[in-house]
N, C-alpha and C. Protein backbone atom coordinates (compact mmCIF):
# COMPACT_ATOMS: atom_id res chain seq x y z
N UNK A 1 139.26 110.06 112.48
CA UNK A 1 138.32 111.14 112.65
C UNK A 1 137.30 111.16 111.51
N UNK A 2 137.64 110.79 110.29
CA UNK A 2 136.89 110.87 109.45
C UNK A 2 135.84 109.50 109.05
N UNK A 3 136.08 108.83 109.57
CA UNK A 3 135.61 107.48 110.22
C UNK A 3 134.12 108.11 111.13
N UNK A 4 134.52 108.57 112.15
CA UNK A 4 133.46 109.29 112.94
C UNK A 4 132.07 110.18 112.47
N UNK A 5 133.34 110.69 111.60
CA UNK A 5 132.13 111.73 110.85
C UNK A 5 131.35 110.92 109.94
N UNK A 6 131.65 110.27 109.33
CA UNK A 6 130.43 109.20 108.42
C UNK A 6 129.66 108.17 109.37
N UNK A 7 130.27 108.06 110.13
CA UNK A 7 129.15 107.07 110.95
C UNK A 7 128.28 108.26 111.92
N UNK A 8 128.70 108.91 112.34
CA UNK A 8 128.12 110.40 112.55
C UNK A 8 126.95 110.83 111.79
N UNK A 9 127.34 110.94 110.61
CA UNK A 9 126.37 111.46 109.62
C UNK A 9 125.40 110.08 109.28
N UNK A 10 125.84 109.05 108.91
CA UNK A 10 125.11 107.84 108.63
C UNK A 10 123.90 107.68 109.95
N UNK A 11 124.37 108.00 110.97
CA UNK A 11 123.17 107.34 112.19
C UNK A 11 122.36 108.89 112.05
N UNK A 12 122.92 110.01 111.74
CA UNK A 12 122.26 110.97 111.61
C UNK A 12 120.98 111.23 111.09
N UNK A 13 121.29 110.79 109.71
CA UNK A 13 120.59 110.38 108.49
C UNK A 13 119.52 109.67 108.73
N UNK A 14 119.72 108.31 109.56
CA UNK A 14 118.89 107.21 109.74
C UNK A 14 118.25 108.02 110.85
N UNK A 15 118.27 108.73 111.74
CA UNK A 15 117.00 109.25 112.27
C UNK A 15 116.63 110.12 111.72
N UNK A 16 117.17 111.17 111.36
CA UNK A 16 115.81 112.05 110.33
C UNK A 16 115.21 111.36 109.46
N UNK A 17 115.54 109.86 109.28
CA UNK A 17 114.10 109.75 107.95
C UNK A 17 113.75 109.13 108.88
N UNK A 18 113.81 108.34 110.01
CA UNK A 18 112.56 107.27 110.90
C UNK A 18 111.69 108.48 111.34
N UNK A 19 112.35 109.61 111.95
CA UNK A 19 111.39 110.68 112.23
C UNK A 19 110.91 111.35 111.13
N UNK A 20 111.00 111.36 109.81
CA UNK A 20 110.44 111.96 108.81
C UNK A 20 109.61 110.87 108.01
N UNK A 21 109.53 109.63 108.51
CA UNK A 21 108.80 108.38 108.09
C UNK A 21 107.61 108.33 109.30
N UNK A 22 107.97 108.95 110.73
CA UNK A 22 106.41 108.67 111.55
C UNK A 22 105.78 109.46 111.49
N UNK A 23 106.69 110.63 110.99
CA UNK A 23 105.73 112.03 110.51
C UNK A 23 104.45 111.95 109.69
N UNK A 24 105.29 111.32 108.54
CA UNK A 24 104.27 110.93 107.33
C UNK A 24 103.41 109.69 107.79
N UNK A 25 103.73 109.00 108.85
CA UNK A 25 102.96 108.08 108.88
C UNK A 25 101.64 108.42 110.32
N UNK A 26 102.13 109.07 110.70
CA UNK A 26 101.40 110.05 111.66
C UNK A 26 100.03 110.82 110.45
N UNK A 27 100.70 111.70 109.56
CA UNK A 27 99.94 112.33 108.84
C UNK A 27 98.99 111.54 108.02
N UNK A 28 99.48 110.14 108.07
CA UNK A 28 98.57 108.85 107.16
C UNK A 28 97.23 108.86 108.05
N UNK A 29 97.69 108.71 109.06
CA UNK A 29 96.24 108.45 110.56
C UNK A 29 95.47 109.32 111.09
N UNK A 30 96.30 110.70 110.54
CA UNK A 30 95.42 112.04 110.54
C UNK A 30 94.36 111.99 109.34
N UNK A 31 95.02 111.85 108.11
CA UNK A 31 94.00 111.97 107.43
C UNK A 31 93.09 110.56 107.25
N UNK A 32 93.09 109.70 107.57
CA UNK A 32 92.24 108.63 107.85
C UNK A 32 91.01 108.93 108.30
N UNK A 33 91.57 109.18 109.73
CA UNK A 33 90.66 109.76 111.03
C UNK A 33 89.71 110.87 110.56
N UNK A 34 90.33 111.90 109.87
CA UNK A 34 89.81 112.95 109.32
C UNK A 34 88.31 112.79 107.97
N UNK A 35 88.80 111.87 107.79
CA UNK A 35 87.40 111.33 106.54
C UNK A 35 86.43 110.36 107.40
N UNK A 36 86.93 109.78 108.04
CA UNK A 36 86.14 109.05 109.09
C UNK A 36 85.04 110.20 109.83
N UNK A 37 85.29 111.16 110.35
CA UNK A 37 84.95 112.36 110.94
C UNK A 37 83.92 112.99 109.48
N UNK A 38 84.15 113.29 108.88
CA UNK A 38 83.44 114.09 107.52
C UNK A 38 82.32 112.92 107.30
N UNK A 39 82.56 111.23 107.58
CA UNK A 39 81.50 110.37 106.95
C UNK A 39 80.41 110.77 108.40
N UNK A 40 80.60 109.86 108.97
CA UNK A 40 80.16 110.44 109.85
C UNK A 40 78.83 111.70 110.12
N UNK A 41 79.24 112.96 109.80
CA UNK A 41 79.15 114.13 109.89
C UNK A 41 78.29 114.40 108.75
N UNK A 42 78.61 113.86 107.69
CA UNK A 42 77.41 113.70 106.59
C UNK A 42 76.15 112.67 106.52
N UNK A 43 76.58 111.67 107.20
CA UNK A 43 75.34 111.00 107.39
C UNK A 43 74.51 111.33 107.90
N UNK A 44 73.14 110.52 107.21
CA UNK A 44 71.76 111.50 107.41
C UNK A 44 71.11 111.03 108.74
N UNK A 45 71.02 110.13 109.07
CA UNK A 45 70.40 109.48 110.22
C UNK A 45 71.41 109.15 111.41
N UNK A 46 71.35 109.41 112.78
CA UNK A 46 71.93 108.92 113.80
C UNK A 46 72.27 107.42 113.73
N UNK A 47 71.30 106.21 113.75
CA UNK A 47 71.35 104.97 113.22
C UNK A 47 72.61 104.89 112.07
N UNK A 48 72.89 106.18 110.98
CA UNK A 48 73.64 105.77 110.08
C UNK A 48 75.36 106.03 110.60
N UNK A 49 75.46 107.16 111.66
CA UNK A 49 76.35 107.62 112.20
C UNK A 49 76.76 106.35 113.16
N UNK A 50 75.91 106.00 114.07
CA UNK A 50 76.48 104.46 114.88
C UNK A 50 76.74 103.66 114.04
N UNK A 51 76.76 102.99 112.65
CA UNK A 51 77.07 102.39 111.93
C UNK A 51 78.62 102.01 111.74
N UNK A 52 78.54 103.88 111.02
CA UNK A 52 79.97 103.69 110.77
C UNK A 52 81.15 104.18 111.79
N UNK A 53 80.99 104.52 113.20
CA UNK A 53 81.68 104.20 114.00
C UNK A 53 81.77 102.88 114.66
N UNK A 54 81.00 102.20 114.56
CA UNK A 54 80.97 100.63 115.14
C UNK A 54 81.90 99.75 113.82
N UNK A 55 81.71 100.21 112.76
CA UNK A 55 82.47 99.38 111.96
C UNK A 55 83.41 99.83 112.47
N UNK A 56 83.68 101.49 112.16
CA UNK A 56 85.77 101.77 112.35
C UNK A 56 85.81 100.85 113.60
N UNK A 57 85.13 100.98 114.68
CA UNK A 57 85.92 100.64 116.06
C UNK A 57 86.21 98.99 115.77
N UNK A 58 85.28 98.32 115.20
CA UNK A 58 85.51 96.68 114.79
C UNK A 58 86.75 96.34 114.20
N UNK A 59 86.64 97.41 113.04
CA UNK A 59 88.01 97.49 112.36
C UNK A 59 89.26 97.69 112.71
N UNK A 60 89.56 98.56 113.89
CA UNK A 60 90.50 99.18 114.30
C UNK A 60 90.93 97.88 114.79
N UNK A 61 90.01 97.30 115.96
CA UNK A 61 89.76 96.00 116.53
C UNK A 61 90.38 94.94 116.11
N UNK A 62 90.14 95.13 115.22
CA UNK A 62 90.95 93.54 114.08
C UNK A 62 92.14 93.87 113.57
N UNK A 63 92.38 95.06 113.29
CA UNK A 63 93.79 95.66 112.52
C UNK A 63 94.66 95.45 114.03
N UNK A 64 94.20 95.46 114.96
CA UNK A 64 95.22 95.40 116.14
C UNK A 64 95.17 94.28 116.38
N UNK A 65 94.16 93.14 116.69
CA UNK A 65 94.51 91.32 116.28
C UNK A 65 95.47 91.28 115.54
N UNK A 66 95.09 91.58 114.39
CA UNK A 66 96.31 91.07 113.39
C UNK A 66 97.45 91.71 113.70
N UNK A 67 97.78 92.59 113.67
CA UNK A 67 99.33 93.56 114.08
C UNK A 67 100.00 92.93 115.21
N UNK A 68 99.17 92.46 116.48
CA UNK A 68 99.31 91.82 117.41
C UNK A 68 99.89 90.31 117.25
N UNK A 69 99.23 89.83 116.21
CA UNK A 69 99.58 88.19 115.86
C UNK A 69 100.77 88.21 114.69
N UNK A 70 100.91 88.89 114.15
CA UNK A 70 101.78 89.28 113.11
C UNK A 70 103.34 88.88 113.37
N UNK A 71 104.05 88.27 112.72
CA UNK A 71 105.33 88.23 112.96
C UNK A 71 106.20 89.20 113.07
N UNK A 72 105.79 90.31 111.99
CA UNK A 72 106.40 91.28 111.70
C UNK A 72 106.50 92.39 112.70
N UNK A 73 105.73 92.11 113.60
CA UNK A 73 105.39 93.14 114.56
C UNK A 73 106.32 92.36 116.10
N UNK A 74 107.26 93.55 116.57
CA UNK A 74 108.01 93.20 117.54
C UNK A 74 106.80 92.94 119.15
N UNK A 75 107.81 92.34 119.94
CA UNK A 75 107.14 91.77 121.28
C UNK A 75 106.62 92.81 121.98
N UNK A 76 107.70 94.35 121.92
CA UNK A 76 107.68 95.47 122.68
C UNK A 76 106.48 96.26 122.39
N UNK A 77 106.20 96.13 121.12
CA UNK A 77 104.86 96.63 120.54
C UNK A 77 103.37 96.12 121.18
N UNK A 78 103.32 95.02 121.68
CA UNK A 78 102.45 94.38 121.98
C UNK A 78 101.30 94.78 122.99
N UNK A 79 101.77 95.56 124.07
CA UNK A 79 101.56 96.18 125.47
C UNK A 79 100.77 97.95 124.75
N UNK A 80 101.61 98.20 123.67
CA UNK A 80 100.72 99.28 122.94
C UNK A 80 99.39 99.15 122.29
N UNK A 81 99.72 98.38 121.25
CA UNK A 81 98.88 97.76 120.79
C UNK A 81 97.58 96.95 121.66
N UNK A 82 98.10 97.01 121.99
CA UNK A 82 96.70 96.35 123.98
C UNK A 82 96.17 97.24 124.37
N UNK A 83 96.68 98.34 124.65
CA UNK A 83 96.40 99.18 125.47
C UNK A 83 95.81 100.74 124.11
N UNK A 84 95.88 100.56 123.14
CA UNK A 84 94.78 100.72 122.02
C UNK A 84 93.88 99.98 122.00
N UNK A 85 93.37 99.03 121.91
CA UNK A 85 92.94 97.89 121.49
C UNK A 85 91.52 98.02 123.03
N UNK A 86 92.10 98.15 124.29
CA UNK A 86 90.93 98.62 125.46
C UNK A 86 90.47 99.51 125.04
N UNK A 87 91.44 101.12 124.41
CA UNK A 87 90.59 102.50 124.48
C UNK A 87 89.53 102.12 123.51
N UNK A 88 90.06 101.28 121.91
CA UNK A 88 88.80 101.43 121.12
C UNK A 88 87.72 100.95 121.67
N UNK A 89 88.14 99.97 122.64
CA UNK A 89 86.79 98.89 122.96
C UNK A 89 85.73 99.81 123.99
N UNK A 90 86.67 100.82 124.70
CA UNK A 90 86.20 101.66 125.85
C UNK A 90 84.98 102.29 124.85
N UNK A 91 85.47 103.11 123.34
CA UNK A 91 85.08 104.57 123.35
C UNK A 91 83.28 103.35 122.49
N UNK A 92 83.53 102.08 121.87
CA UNK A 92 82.16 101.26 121.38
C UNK A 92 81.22 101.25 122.79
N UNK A 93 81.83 100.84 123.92
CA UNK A 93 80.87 100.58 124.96
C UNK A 93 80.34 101.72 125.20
N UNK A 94 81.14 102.75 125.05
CA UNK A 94 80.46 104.30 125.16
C UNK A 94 79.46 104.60 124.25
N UNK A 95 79.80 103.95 123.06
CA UNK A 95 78.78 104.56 122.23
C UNK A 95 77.60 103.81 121.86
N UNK A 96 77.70 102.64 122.69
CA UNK A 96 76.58 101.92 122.75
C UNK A 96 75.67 101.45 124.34
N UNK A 97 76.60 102.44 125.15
CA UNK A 97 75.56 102.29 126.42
C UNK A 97 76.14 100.73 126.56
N UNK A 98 77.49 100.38 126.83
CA UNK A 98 77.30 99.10 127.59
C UNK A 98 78.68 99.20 128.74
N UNK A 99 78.62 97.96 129.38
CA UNK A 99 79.41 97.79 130.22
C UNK A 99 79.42 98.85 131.53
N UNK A 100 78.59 99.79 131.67
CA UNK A 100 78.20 100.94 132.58
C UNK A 100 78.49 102.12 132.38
N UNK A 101 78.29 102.09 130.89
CA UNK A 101 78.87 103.07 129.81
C UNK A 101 77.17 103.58 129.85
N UNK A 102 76.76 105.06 129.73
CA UNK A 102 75.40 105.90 128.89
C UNK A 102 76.02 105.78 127.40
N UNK A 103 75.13 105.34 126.94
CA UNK A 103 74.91 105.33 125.46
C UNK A 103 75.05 106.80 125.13
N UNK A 104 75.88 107.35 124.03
CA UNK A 104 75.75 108.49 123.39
C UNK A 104 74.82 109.05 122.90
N UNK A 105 73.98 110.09 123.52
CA UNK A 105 72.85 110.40 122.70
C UNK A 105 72.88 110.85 121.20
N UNK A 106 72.03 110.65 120.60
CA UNK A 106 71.79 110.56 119.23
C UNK A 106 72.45 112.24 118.60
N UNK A 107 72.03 113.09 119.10
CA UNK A 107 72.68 114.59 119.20
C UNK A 107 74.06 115.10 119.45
N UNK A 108 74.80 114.40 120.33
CA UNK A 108 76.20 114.49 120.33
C UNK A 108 77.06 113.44 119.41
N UNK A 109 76.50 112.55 118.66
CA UNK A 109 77.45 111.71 117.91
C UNK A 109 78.47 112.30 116.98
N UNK A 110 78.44 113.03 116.57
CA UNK A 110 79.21 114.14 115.52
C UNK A 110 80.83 114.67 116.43
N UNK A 111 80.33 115.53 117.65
CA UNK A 111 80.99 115.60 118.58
C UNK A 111 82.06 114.28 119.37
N UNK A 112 81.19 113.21 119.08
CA UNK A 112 81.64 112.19 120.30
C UNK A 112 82.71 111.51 118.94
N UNK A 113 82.37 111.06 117.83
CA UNK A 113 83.08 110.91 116.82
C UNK A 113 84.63 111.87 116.86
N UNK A 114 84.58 113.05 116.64
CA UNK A 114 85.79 114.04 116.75
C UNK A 114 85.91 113.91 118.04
N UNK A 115 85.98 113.63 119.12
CA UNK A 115 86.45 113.46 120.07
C UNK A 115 87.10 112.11 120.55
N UNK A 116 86.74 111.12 119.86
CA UNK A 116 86.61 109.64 119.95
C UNK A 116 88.27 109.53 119.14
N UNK A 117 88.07 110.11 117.64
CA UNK A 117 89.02 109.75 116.93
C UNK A 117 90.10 110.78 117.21
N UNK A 118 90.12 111.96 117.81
CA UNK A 118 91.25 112.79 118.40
C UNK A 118 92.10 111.86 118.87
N UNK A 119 91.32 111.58 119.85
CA UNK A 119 91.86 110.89 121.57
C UNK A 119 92.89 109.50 120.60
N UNK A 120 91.90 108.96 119.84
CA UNK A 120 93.18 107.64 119.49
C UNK A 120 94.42 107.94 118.19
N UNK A 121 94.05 108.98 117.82
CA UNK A 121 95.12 109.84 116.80
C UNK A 121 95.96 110.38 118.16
N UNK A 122 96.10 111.21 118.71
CA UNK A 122 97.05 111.44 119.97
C UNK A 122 97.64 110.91 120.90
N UNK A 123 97.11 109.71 120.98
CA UNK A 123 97.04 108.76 121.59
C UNK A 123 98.35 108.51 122.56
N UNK A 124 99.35 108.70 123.47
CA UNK A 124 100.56 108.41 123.96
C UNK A 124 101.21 107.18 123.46
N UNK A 125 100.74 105.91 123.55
CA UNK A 125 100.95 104.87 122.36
C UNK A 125 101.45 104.78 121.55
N UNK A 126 101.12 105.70 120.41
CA UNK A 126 101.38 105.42 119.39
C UNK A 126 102.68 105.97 119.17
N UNK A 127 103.39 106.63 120.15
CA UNK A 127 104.98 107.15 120.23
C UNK A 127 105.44 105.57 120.43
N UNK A 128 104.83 104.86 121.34
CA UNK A 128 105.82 103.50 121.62
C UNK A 128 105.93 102.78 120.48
N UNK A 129 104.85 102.82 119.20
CA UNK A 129 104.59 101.31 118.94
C UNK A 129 105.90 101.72 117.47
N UNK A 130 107.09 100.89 117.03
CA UNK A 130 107.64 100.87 115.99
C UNK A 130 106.74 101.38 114.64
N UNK A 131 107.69 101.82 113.63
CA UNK A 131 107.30 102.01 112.86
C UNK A 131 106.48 101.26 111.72
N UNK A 132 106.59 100.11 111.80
CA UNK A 132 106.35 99.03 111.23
C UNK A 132 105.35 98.18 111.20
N UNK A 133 104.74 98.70 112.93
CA UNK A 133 103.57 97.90 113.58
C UNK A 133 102.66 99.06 113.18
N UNK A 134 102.91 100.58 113.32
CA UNK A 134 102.03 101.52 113.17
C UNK A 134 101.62 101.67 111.75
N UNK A 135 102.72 101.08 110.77
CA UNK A 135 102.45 101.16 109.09
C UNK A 135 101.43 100.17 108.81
N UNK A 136 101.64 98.68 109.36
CA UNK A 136 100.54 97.67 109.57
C UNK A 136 99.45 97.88 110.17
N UNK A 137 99.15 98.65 111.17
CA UNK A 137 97.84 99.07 111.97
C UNK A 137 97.23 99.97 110.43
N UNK A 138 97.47 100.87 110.05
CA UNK A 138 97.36 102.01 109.15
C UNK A 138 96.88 101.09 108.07
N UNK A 139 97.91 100.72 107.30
CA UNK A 139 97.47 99.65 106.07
C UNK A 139 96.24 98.81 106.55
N UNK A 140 96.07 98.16 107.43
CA UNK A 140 94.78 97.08 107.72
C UNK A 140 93.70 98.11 108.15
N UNK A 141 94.36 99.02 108.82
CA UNK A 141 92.60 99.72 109.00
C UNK A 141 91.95 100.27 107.68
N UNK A 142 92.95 100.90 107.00
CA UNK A 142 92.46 101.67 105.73
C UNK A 142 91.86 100.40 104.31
N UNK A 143 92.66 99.49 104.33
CA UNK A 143 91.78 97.99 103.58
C UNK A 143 90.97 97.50 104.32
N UNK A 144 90.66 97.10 105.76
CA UNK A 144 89.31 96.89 105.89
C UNK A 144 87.88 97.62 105.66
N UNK A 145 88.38 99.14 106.27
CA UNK A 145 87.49 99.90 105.99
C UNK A 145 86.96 100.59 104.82
């Protein structure tokens, strides 16, 4: 019985910190997203605002190549990581008027930004993808950018 109770408590343990590790790593991509949103929002020119959402989305772009090609990153992850990897590509064609996308007018970019980076911070995804692949997405977006 007492056997039970430590392996009990041991697997216990090990999920409150994986869930107290996506928390914090959740809260890593909040505040990312969140300064991304403020640059943005301070820039003076529209031209300067498409800038730096076309970089994040490039960036995001490549942080999911690599996470994707990565050893470290499991098989199961892969189908997430994809299926991020379309939305960013969705929300650039949006914001550049392509693929049968209207270009964002110059006046809502502020808006389309906080709405852009909500949507991939909430994302359903990012419940699937391990902890490990989401620490690597996080780390490469925040050093590229």
């Amino acid at each position: 019985m007492l056997k039970l109770k430590i392996i009990f408590t041991v697997l216990l343990s090990l999920f409150l910190f994986q869930t107290s590790k996506a928390d914090d790593l959740k809260k890593e991509l909040q505040k990312y997203m969140n300064e991304i949103i403020t640059e943005v929002r301070e820039a003076e020119t529209p031209e300067e605002k498409r800038e730096i959402l076309n970089d994040l989305f490039e960036n995001l772009q490549g942080s999911f190549e690599v996470a994707k090609n990565s050893p470290l990153v499991p098989e199961e992850d892969h189908k997430g990581i994809e299926i991020l990897y379309c939305k960013i590509n969705e929300r650039q064609n949006e914001l550049n008027g392509l693929n049968g996308f209207e270009r964002v007018p110059d006046i809502k970019l502020n808006e389309f930004a906080y709405f852009s980076l909500q949507d991939i911070e909430q994302a359903d995804t990012l419940l699937t993808i391990s902890l490990t692949t989401l620490l690597l997405i996080i780390i490469l977006a925040i050093l590229i950018f």
